[in-house]
PDB file of N, CA and C in Angstrom:
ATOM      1  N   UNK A   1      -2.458   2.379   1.175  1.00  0.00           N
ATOM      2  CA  UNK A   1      -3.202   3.342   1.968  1.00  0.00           C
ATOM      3  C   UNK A   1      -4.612   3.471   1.404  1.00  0.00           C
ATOM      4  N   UNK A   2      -5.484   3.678   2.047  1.00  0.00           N
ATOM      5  CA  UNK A   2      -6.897   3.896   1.598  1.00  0.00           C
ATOM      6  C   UNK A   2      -7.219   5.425   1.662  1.00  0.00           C
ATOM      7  N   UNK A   3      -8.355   5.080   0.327  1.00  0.00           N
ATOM      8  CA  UNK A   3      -8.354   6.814   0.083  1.00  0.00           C
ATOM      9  C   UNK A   3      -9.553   6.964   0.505  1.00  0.00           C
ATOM     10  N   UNK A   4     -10.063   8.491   0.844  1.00  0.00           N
ATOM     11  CA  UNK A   4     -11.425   8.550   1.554  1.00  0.00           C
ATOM     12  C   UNK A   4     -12.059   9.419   0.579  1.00  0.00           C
ATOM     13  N   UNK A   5     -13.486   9.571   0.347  1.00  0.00           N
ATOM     14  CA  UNK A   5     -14.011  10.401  -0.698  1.00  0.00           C
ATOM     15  C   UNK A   5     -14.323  12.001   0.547  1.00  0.00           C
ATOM     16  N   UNK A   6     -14.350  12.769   0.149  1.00  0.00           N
ATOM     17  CA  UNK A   6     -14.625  14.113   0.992  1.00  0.00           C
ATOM     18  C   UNK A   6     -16.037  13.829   1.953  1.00  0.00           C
ATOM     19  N   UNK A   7     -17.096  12.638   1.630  1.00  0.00           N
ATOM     20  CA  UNK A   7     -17.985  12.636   2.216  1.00  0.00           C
ATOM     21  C   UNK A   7     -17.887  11.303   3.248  1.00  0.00           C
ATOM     22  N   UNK A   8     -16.543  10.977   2.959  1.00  0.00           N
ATOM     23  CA  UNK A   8     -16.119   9.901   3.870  1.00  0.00           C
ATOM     24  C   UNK A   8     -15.573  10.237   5.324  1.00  0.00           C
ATOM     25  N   UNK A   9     -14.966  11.534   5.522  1.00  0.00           N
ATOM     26  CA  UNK A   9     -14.178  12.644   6.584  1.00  0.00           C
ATOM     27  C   UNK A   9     -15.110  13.279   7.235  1.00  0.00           C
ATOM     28  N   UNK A  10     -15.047  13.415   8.790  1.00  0.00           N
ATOM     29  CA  UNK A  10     -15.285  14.773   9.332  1.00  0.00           C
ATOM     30  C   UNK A  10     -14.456  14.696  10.694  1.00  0.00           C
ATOM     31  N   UNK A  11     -14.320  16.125  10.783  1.00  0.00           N
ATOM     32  CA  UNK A  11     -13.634  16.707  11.359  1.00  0.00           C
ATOM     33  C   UNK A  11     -14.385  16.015  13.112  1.00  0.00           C
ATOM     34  N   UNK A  12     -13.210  15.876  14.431  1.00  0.00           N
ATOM     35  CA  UNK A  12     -13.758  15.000  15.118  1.00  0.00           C
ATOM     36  C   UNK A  12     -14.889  16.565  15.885  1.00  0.00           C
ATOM     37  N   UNK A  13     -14.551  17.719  15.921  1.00  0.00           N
ATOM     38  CA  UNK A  13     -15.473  18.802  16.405  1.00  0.00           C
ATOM     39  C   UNK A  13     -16.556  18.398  15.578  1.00  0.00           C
ATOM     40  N   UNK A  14     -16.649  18.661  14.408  1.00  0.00           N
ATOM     41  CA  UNK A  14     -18.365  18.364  13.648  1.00  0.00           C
ATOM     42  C   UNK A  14     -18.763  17.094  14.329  1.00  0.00           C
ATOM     43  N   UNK A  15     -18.043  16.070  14.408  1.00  0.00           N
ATOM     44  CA  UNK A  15     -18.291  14.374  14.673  1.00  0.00           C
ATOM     45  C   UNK A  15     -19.465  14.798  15.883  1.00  0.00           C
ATOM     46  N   UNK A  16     -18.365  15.792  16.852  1.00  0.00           N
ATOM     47  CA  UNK A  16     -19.149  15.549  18.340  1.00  0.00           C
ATOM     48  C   UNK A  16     -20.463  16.122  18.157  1.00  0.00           C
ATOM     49  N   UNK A  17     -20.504  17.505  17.473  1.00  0.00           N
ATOM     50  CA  UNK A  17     -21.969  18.123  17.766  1.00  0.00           C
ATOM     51  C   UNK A  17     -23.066  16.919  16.645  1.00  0.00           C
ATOM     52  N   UNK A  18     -22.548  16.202  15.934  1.00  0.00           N
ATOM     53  CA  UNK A  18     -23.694  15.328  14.612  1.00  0.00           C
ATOM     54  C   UNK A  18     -23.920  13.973  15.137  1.00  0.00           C
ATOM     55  N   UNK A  19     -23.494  13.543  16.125  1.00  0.00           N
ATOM     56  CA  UNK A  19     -22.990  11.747  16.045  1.00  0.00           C
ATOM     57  C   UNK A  19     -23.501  11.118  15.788  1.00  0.00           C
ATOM     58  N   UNK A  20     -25.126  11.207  15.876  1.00  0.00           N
ATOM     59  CA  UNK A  20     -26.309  10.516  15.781  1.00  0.00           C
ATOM     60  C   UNK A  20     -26.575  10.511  13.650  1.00  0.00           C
ATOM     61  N   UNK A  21     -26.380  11.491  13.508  1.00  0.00           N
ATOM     62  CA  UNK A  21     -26.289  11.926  12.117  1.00  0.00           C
ATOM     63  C   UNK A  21     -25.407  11.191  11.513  1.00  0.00           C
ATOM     64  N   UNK A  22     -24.085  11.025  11.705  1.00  0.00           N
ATOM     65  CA  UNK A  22     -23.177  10.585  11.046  1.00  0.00           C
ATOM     66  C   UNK A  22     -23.256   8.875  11.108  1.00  0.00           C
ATOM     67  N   UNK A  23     -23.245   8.537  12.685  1.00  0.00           N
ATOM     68  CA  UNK A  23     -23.639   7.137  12.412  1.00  0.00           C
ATOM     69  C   UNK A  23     -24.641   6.458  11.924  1.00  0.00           C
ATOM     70  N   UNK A  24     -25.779   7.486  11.369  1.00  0.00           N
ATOM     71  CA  UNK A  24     -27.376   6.895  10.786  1.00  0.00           C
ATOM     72  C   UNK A  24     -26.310   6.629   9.081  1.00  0.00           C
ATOM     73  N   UNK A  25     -25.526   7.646   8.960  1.00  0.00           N
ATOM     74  CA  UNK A  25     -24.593   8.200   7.174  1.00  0.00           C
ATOM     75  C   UNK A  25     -24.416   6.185   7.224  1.00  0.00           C
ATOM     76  N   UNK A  26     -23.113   5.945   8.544  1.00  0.00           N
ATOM     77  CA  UNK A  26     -22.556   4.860   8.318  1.00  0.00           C
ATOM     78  C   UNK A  26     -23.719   3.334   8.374  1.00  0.00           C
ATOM     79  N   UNK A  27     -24.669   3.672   9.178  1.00  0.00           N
ATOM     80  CA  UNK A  27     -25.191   2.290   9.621  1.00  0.00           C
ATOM     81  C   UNK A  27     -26.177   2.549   8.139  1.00  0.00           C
ATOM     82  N   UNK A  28     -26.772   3.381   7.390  1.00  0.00           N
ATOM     83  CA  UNK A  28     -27.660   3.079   6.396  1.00  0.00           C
ATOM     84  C   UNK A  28     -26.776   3.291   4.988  1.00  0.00           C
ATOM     85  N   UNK A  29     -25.637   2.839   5.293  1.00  0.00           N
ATOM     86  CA  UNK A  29     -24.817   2.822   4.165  1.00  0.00           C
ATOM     87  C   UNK A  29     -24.591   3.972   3.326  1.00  0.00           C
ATOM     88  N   UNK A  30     -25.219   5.037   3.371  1.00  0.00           N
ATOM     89  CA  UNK A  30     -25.037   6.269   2.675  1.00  0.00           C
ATOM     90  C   UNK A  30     -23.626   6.311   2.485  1.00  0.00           C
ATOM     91  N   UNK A  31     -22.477   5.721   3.359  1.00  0.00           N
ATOM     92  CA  UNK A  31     -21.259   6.214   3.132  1.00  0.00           C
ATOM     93  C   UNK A  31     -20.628   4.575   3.966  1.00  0.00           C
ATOM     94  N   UNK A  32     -19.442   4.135   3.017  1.00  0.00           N
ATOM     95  CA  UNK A  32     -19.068   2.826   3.992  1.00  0.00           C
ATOM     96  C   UNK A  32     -18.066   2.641   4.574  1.00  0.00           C
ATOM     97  N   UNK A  33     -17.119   3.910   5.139  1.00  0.00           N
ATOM     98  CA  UNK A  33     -16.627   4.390   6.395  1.00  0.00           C
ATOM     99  C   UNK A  33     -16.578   5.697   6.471  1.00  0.00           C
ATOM    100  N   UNK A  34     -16.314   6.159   7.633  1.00  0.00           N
ATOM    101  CA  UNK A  34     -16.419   7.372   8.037  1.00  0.00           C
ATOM    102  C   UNK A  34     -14.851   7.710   8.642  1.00  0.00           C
ATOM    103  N   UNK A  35     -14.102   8.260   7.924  1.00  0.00           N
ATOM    104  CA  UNK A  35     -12.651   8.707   8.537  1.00  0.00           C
ATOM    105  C   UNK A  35     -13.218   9.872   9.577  1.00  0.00           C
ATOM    106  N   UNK A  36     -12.499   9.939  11.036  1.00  0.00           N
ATOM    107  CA  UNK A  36     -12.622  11.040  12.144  1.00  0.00           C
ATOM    108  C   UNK A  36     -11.162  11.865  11.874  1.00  0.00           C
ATOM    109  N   UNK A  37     -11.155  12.812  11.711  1.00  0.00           N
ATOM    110  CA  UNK A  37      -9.865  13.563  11.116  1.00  0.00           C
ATOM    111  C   UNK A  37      -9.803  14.468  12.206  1.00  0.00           C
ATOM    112  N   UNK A  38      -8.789  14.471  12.991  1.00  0.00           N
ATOM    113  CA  UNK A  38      -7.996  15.395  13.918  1.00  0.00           C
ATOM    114  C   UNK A  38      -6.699  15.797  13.487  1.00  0.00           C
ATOM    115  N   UNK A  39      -6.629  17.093  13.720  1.00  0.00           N
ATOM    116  CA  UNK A  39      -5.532  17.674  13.237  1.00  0.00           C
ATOM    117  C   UNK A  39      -5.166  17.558  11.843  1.00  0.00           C
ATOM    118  N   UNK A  40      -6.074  17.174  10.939  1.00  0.00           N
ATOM    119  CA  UNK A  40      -5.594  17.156   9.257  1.00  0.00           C
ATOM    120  C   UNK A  40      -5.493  16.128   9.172  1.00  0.00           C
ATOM    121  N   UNK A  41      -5.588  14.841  10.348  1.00  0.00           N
ATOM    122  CA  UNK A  41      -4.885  13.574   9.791  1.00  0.00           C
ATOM    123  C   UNK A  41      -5.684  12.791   9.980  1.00  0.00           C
ATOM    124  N   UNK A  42      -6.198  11.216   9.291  1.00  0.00           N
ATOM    125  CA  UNK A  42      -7.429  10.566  10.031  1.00  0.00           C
ATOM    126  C   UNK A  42      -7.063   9.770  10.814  1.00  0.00           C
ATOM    127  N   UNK A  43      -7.467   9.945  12.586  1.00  0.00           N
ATOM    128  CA  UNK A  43      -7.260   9.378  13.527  1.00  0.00           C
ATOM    129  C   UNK A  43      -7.843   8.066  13.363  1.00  0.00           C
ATOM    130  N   UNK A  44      -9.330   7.840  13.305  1.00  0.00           N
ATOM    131  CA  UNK A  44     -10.192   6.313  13.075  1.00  0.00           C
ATOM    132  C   UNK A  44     -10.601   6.283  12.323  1.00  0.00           C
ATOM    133  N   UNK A  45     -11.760   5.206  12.184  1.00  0.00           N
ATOM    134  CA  UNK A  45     -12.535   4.920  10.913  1.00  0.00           C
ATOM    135  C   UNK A  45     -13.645   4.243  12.200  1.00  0.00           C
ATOM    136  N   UNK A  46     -14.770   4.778  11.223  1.00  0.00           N
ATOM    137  CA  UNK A  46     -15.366   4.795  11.886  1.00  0.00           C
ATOM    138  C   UNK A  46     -16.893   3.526  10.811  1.00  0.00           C
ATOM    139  N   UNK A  47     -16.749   2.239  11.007  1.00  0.00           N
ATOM    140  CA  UNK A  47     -17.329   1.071  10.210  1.00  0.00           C
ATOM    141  C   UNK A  47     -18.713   0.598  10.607  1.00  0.00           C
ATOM    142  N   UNK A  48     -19.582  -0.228   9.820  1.00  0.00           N
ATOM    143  CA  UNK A  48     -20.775  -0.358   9.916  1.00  0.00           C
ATOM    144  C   UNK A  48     -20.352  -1.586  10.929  1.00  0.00           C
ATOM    145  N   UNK A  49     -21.379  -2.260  11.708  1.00  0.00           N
ATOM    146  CA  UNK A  49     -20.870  -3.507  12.132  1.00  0.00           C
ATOM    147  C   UNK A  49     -20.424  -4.715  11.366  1.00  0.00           C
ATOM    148  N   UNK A  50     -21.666  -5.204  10.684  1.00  0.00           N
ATOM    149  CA  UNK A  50     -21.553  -6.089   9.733  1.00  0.00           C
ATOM    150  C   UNK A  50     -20.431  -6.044   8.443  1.00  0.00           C
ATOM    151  N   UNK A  51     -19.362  -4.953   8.464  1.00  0.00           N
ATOM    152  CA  UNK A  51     -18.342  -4.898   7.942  1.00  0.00           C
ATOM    153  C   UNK A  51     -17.138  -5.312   8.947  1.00  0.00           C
ATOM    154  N   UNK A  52     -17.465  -4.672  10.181  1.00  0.00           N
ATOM    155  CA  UNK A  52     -16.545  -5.260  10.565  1.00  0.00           C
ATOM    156  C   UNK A  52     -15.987  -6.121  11.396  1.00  0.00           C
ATOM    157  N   UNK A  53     -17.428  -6.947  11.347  1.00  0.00           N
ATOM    158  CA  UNK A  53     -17.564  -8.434  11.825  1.00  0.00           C
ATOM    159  C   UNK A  53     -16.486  -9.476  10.089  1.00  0.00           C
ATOM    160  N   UNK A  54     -17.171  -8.386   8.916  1.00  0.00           N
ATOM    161  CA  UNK A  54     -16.591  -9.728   8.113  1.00  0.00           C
ATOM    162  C   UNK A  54     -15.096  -9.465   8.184  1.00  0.00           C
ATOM    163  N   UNK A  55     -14.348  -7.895   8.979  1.00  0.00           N
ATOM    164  CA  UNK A  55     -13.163  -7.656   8.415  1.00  0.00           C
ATOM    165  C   UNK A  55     -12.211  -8.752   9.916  1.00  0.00           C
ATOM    166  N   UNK A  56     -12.986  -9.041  10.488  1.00  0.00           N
ATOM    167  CA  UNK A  56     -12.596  -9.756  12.000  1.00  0.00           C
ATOM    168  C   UNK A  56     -12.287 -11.007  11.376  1.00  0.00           C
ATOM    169  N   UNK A  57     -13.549 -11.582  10.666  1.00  0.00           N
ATOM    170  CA  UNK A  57     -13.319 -13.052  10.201  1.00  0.00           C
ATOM    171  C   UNK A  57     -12.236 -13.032   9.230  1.00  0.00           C
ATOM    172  N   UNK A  58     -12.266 -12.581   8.655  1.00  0.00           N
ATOM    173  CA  UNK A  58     -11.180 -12.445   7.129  1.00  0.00           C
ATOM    174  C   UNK A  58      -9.601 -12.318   7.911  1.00  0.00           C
ATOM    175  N   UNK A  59      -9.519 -11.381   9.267  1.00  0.00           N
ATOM    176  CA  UNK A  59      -8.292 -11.333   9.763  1.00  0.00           C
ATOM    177  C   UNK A  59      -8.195 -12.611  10.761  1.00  0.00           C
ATOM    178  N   UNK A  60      -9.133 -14.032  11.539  1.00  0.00           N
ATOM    179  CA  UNK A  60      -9.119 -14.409  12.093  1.00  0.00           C
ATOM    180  C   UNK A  60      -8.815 -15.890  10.945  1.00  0.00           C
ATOM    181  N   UNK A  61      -9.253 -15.952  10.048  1.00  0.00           N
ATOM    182  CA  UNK A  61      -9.149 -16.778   8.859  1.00  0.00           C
ATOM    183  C   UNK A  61      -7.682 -16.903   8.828  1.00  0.00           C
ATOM    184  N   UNK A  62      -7.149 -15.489   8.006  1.00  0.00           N
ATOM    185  CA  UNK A  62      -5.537 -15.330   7.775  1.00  0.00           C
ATOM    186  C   UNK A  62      -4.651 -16.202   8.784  1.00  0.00           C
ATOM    187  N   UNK A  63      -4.855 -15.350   9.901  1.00  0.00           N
ATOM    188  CA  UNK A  63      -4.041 -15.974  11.533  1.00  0.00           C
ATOM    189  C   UNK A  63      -4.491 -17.672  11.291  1.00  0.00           C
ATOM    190  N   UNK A  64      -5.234 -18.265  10.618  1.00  0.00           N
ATOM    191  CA  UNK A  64      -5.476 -19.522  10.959  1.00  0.00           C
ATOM    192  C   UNK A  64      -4.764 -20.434   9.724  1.00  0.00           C
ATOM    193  N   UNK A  65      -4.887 -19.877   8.584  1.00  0.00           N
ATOM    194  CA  UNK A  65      -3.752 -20.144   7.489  1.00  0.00           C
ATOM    195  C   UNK A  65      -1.890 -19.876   7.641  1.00  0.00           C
ATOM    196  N   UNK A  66      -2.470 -18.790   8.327  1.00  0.00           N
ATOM    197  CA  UNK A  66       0.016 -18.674   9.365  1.00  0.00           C
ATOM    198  C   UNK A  66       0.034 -20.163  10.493  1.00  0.00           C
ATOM    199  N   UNK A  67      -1.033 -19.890  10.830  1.00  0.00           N
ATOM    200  CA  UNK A  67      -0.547 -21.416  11.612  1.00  0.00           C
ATOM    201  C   UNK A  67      -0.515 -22.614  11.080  1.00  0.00           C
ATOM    202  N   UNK A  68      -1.769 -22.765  10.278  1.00  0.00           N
ATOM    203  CA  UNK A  68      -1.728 -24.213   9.210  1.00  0.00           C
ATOM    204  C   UNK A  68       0.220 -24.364   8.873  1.00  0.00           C
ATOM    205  N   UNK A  69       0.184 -22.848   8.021  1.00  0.00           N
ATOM    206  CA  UNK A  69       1.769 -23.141   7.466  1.00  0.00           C
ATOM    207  C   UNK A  69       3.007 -23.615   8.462  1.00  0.00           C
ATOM    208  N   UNK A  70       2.511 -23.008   9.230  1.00  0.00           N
ATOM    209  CA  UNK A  70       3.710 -23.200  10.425  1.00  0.00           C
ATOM    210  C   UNK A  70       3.578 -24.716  10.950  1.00  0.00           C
ATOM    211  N   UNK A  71       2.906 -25.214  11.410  1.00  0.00           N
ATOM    212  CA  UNK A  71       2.736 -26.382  11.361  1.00  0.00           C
ATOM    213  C   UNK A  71       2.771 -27.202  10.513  1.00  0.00           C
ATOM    214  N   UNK A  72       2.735 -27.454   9.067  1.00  0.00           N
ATOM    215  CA  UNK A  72       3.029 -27.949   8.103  1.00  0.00           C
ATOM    216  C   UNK A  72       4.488 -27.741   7.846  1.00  0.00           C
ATOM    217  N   UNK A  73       5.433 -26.652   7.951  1.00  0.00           N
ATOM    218  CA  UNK A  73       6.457 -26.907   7.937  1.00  0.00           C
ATOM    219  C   UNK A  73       7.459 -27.253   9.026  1.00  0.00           C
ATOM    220  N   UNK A  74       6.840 -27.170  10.141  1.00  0.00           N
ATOM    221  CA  UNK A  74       7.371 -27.692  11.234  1.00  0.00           C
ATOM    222  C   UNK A  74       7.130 -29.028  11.342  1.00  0.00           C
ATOM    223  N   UNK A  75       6.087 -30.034  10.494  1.00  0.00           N
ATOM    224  CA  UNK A  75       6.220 -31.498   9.748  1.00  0.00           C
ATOM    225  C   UNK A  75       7.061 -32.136   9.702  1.00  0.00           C
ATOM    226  N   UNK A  76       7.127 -31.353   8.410  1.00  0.00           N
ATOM    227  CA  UNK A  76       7.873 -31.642   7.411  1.00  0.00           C
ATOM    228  C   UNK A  76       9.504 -31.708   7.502  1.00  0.00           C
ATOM    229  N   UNK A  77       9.465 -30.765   8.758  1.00  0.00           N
ATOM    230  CA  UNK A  77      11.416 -30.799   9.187  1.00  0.00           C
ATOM    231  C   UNK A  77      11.636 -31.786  10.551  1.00  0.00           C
ATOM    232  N   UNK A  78      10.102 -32.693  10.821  1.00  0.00           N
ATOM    233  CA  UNK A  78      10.644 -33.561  11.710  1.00  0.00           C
ATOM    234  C   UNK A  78      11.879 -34.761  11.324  1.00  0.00           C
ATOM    235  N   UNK A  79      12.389 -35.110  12.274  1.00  0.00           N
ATOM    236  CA  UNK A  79      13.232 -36.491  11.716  1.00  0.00           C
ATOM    237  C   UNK A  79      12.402 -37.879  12.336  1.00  0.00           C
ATOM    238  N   UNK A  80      11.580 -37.528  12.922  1.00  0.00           N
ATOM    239  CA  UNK A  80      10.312 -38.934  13.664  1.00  0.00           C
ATOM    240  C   UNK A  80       9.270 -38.442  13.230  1.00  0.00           C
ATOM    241  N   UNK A  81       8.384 -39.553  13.122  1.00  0.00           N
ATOM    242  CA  UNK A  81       7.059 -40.159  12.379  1.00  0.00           C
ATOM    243  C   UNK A  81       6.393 -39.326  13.624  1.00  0.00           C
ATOM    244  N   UNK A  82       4.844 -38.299  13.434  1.00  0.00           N
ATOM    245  CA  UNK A  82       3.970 -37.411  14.224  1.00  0.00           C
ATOM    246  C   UNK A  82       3.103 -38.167  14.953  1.00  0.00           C
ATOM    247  N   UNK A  83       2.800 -37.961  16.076  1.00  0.00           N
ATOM    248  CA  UNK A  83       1.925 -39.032  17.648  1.00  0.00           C
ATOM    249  C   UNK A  83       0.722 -37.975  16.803  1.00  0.00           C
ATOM    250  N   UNK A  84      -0.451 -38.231  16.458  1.00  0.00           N
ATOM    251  CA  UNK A  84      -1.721 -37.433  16.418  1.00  0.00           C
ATOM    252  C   UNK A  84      -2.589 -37.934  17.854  1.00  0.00           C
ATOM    253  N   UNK A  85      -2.938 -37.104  18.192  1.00  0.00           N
ATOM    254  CA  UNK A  85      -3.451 -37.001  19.347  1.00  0.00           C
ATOM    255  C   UNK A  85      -4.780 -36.515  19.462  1.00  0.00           C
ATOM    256  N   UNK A  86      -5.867 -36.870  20.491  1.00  0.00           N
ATOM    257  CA  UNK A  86      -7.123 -36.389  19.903  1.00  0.00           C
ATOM    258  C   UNK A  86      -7.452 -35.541  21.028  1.00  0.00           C
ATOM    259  N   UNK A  87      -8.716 -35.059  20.570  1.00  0.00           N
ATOM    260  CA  UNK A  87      -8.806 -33.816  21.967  1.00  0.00           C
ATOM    261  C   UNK A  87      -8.617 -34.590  22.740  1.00  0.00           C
ATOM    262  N   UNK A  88      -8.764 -35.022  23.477  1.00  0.00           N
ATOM    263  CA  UNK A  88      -9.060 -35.496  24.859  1.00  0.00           C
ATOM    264  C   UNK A  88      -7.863 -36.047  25.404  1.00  0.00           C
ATOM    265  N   UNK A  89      -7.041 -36.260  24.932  1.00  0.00           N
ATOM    266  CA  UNK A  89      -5.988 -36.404  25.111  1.00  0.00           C
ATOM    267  C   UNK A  89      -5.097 -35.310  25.002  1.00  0.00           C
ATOM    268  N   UNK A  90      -5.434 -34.434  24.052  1.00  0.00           N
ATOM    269  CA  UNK A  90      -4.649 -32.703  24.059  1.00  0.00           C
ATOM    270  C   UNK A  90      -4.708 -32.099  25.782  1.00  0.00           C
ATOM    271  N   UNK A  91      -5.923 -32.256  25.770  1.00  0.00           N
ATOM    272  CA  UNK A  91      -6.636 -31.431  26.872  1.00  0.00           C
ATOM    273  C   UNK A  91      -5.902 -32.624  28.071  1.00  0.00           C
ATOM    274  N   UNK A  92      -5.880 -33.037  28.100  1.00  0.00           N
ATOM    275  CA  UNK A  92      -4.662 -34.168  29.488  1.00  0.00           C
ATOM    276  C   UNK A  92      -3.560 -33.855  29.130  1.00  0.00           C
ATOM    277  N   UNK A  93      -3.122 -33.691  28.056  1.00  0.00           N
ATOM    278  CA  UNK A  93      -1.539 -33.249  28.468  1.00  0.00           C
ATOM    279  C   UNK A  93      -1.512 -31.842  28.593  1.00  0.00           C
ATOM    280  N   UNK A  94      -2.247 -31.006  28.254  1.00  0.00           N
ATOM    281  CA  UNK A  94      -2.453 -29.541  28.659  1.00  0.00           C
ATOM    282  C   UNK A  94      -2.543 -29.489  30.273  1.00  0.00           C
ATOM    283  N   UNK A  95      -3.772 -30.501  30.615  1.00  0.00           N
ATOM    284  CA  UNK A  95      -3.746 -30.174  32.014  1.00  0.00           C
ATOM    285  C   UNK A  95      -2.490 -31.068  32.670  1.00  0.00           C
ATOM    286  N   UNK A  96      -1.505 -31.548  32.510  1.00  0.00           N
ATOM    287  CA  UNK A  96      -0.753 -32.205  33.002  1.00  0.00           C
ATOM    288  C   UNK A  96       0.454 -30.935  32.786  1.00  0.00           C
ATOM    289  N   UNK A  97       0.366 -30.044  32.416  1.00  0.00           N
ATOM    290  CA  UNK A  97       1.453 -29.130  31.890  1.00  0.00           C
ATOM    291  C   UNK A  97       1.126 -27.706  32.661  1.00  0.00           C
ATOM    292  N   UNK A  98      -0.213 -27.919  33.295  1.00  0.00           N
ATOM    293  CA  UNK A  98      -0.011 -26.937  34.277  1.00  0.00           C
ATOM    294  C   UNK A  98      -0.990 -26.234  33.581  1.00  0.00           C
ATOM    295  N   UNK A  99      -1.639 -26.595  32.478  1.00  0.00           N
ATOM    296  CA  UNK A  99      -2.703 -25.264  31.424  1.00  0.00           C
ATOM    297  C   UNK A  99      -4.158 -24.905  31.988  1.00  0.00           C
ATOM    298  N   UNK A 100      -4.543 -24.596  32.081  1.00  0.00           N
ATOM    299  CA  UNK A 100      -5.939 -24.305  32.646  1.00  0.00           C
ATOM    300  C   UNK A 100      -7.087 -24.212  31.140  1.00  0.00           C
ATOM    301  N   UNK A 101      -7.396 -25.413  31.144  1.00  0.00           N
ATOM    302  CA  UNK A 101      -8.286 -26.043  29.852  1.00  0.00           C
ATOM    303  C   UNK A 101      -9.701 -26.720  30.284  1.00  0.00           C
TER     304      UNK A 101
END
């Protein structure tokens, strides 16, 4: 769980009357998220862009290392030697399969 410092929180009523305020806090780094707390609990987070462009790549990276694996062990448990295929040939049997490519 991530912890927030007291200047990391506000309440989403303060949020509405400051917004301009609070997002100058997040976009000039004064603070490098902003928890929106409703009801005692923090509903969002509220991130600079350029954080969370890198937190997109870093999660789009991951998803691309689960597939490497998956495919590497789905290899490895063939009992026949792998057809490699090049785009252009992906993309013909895609469109031969009904894919819209």
């Amino acid at each position: 769980m991530v912890a927030y410092a007291q200047q990391e929180m506000v309440g989403i009523t303060e949020l509405s009357k400051s917004l301009s305020g609070y997002i100058e806090k997040v976009s000039s780094r004064t603070v490098e998220k902003l928890a929106v707390v409703r009801h005692n609990k923090p509903e969002v987070v509220i991130l600079g862009i350029a954080e969370y462009e890198r937190m997109k790549e870093l999660q789009d990276y991951l998803e691309d290392l689960e597939i490497a694996q998956v495919i590497k062990e789905r290899m490895l448990d063939l009992k026949e030697p792998v057809k490699m295929l090049s785009q252009e040939e992906m993309f013909e049997y895609l469109k031969q399969k009904g894919c819209d490519v």
